[in-house]
Protein backbone atom coordinates (compact mmCIF):
# COMPACT_ATOMS: atom_id res chain seq x y z
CA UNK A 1 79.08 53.05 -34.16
CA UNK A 2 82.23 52.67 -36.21
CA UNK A 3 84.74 55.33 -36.04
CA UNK A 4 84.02 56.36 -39.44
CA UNK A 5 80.24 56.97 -38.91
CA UNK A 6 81.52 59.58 -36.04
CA UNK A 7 84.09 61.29 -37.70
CA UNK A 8 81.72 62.11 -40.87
CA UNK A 9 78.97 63.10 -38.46
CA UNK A 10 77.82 66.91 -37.37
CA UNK A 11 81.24 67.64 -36.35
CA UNK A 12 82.85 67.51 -39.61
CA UNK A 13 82.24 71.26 -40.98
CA UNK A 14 83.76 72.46 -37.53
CA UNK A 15 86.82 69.95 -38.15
CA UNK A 16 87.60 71.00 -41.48
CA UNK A 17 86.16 74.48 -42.69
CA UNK A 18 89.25 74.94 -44.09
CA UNK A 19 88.35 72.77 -47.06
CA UNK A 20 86.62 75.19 -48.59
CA UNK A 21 85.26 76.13 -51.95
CA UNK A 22 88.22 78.03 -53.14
CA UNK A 23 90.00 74.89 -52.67
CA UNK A 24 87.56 72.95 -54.69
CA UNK A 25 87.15 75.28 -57.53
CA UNK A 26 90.95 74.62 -58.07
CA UNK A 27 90.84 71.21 -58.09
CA UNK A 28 87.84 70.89 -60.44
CA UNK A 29 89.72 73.24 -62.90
CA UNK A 30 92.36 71.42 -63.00
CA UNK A 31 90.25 68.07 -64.04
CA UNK A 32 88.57 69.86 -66.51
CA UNK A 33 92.02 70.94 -67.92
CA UNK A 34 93.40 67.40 -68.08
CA UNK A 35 90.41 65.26 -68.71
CA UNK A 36 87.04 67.53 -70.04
CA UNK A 37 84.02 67.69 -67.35
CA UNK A 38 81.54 69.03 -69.80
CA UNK A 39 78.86 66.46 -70.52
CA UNK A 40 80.41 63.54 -68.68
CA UNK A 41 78.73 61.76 -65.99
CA UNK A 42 81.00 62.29 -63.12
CA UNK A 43 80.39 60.59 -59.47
CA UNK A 44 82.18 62.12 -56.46
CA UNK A 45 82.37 59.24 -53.87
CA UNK A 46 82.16 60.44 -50.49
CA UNK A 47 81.03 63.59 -51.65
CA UNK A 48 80.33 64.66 -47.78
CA UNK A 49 78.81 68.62 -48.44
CA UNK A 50 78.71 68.46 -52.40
CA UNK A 51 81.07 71.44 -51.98
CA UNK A 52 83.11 69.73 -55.47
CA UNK A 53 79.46 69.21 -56.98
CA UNK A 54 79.23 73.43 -57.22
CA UNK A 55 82.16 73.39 -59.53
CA UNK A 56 81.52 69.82 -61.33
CA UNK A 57 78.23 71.56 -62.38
CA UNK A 58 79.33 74.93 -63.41
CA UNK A 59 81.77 73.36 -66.15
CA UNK A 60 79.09 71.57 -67.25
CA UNK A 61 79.79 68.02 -65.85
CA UNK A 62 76.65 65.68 -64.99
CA UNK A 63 77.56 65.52 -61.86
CA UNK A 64 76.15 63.27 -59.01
CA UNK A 65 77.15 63.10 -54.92
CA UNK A 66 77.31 59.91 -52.70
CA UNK A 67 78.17 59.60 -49.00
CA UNK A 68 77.12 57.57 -46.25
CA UNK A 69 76.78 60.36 -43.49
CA UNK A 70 72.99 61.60 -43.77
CA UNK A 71 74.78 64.80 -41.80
CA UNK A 72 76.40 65.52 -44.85
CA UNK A 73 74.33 64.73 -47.52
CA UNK A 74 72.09 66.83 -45.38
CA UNK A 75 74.30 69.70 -46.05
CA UNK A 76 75.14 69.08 -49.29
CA UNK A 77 70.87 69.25 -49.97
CA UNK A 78 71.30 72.91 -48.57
CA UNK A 79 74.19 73.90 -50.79
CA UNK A 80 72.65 72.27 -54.11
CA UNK A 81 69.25 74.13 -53.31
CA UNK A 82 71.25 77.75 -52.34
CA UNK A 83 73.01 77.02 -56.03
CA UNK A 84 69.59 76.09 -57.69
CA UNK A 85 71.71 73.15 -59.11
CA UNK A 86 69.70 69.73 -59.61
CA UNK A 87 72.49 66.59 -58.85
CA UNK A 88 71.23 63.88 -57.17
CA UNK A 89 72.21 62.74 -53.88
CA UNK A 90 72.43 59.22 -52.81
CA UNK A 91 73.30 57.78 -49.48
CA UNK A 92 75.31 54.63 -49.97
CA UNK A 93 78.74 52.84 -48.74
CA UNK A 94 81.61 53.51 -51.45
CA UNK A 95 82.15 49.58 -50.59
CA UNK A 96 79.07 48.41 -52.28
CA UNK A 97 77.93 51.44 -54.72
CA UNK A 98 74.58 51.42 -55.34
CA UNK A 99 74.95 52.08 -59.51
CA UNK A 100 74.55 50.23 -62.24
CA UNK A 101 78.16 48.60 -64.66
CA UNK A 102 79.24 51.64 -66.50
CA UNK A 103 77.18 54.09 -64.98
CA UNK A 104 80.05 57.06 -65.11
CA UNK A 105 82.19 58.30 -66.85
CA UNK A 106 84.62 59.67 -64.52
CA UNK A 107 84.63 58.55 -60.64
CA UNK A 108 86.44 60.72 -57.90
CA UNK A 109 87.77 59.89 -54.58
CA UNK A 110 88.84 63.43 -53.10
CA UNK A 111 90.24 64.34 -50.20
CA UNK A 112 91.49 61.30 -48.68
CA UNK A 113 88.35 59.38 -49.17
CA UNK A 114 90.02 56.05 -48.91
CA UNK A 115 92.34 53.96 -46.51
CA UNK A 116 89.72 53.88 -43.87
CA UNK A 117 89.10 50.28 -43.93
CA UNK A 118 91.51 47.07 -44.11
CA UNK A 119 93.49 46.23 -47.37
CA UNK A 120 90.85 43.63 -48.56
CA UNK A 121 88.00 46.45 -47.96
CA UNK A 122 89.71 48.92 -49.40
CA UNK A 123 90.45 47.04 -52.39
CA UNK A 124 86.93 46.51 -52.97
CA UNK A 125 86.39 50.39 -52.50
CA UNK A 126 88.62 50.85 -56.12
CA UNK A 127 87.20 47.70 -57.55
CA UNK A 128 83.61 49.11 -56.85
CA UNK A 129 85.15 52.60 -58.50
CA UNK A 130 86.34 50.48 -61.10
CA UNK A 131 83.36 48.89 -62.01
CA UNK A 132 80.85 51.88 -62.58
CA UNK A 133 82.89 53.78 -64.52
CA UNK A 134 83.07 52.93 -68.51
CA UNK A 135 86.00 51.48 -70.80
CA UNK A 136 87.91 54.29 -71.43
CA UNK A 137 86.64 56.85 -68.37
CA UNK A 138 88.68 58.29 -65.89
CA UNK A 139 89.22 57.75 -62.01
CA UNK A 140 90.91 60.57 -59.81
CA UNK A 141 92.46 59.12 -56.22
CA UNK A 142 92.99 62.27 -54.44
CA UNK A 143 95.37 61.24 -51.35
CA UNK A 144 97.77 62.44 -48.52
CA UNK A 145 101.61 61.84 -49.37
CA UNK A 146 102.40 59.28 -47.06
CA UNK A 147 106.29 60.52 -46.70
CA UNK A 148 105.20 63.97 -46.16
CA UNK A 149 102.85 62.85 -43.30
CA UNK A 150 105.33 61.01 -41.23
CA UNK A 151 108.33 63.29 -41.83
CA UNK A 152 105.81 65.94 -40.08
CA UNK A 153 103.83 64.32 -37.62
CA UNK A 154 102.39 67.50 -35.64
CA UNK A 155 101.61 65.09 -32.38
CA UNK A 156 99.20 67.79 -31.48
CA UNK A 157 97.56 70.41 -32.28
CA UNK A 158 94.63 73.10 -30.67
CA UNK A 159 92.57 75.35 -32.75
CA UNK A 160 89.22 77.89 -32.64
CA UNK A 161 86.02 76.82 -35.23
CA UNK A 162 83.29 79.20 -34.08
CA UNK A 163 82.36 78.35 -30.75
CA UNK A 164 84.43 74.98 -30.86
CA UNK A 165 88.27 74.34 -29.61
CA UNK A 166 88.94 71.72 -31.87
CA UNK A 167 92.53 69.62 -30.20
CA UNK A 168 94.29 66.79 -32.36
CA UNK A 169 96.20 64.19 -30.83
CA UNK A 170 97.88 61.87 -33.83
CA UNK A 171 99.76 58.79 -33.65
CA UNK A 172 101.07 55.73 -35.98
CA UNK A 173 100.23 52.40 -35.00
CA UNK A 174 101.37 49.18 -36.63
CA UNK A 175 104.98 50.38 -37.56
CA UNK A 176 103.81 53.29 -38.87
CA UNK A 177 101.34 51.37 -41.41
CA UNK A 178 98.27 53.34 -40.03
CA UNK A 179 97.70 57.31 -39.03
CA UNK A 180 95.53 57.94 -36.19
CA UNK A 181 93.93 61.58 -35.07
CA UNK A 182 92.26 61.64 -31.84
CA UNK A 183 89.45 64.85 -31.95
CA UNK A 184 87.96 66.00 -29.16
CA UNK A 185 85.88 69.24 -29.72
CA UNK A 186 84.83 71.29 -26.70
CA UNK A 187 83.04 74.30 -26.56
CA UNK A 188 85.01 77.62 -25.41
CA UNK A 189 82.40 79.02 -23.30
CA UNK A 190 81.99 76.61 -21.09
CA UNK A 191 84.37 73.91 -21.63
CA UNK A 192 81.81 71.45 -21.89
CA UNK A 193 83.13 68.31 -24.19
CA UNK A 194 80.98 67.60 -26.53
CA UNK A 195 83.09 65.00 -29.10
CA UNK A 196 85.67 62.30 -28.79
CA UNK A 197 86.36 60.03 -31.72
CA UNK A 198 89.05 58.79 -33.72
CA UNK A 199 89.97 58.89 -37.30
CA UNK A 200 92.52 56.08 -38.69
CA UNK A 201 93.61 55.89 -42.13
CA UNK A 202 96.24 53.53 -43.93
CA UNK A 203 99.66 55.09 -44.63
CA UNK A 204 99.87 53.80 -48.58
CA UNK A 205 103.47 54.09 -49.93
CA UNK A 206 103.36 55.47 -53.28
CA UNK A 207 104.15 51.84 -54.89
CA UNK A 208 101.00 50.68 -53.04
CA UNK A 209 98.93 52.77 -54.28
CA UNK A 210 99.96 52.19 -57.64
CA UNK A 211 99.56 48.62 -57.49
CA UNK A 212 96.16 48.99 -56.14
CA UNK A 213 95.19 50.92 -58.85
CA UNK A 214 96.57 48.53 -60.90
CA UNK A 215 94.86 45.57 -60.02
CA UNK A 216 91.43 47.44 -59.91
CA UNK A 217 92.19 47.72 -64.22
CA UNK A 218 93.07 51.70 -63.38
CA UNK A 219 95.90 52.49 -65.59
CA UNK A 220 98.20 55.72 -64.08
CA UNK A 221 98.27 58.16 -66.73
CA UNK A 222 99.20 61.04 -64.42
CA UNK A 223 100.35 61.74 -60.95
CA UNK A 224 100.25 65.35 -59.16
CA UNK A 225 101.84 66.46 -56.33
CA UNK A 226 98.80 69.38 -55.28
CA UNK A 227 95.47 70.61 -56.36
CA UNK A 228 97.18 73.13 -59.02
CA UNK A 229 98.42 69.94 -61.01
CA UNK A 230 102.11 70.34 -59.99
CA UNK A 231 104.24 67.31 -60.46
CA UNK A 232 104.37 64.75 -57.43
CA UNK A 233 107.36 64.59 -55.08
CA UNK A 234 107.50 62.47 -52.23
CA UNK A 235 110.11 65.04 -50.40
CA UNK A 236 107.78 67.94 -50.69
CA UNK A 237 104.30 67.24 -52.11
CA UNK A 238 101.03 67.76 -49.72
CA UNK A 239 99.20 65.49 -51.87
CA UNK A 240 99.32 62.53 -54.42
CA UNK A 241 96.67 63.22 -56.81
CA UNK A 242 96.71 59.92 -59.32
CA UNK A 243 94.56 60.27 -62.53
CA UNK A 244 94.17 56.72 -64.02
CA UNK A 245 92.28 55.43 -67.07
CA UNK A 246 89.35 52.43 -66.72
CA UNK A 247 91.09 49.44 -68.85
């Protein structure tokens, strides 16, 4: 099992329930302001519980999910049904998307969906982007700020989710070219482990990024530094949010 089929299993919710809805209404706002969601086929790519779909759908956006946890999409099944909302799901690797040339007219990649592989895999991730959106549509790379992450590292950190005590161990490996968070989630009441796994994801500089992009025929048109569409600044930023145009 590769470390990225555990760390988008069952244990995600518990890992992250701070990434809430709230959160995602903002973000999808904030799109809408800049780019227009109503009537545009939109793909979310690594959608994990649909919880941007809600939002996509409510602006008007034909909106569709993909992820390659069945855990999530599982979820995400629940929250389209409680929101009587009818996007489709599909279970797929953001490597090799199962969609046609074209298909989209705006592609996202939120919430550090990207980085998890090697350089040549993840440059296959944006060319794969690339390719099913349409001349003229709109990609949104939604990542952590690289400068921000090492100038804070947190080495470790112990927290409550329900039941759960959910403790972080991170580290940088390969002179600092890669982030990695060691979870292990135990349950309170009887302190009973019951997950250990790792996350790793590629510390991008800025320029990196851009040049990726670039070379997947995404032009930068705008760059924001949080989900409120503040300008980006490597000293103080907690995200990089680039919105780039299909060539």
């Amino acid at each position: 099992m590769t470390w990225v089929a555990e760390a988008f299993g069952p244990w995600y919710p518990s890992v992250y329930p701070h990434r809430d809805r709230a959160e995602a209404v903002q973000l999808a706002s904030q799109l809408d302001g800049r780019i227009g969601l109503a009537g545009r086929r939109v793909v979310d790519i690594g959608c994990g519980t649909g919880r941007h779909l809600v939002p996509f759908d409510v602006l008007g956006a034909r909106a569709c999910g993909l992820d390659l946890s069945e855990h999530l999409l599982e979820e995400a099944r629940r929250v389209r049904s409680e929101s009587g909302a009818g996007w489709p799901l599909v279970r797929g690797d953001m490597r090799r998307l199962p969609f046609a040339d074209a298909a989209f007219d705006v592609a996202l990649s939120l919430f550090t969906s990207f980085g998890y592989f090697d350089e040549h895999e993840d440059r296959e991730q944006l060319a794969e982007a690339a390719r099913v959106v349409d001349s003229g549509g709109h990609h949104i790379l939604d990542f952590l700020n690289r400068d921000q992450v090492l100038a804070h590292p947190t080495p470790e950190t112990s927290r409550t989710s329900g039941e759960f005590r959910i403790d972080e161990r991170r580290s940088f490996v390969g002179n600092d070219r890669r982030v990695v968070k060691a979870v292990r989630i135990t349950r309170e009441r009887t302190s009973e482990v019951v997950a250990e796994y790792e996350e790793r994801v590629t510390l991008y500089a800025d320029r990196e990024l851009r040049d990726l992009l670039r070379d997947a025929r995404l032009r930068v048109v705008e760059e924001w530094g949080d989900y409120e569409g503040g300008p980006f600044d490597a000293s103080t930023s907690p995200r990089h949010v680039f919105l780039s145009v299909k060539e």
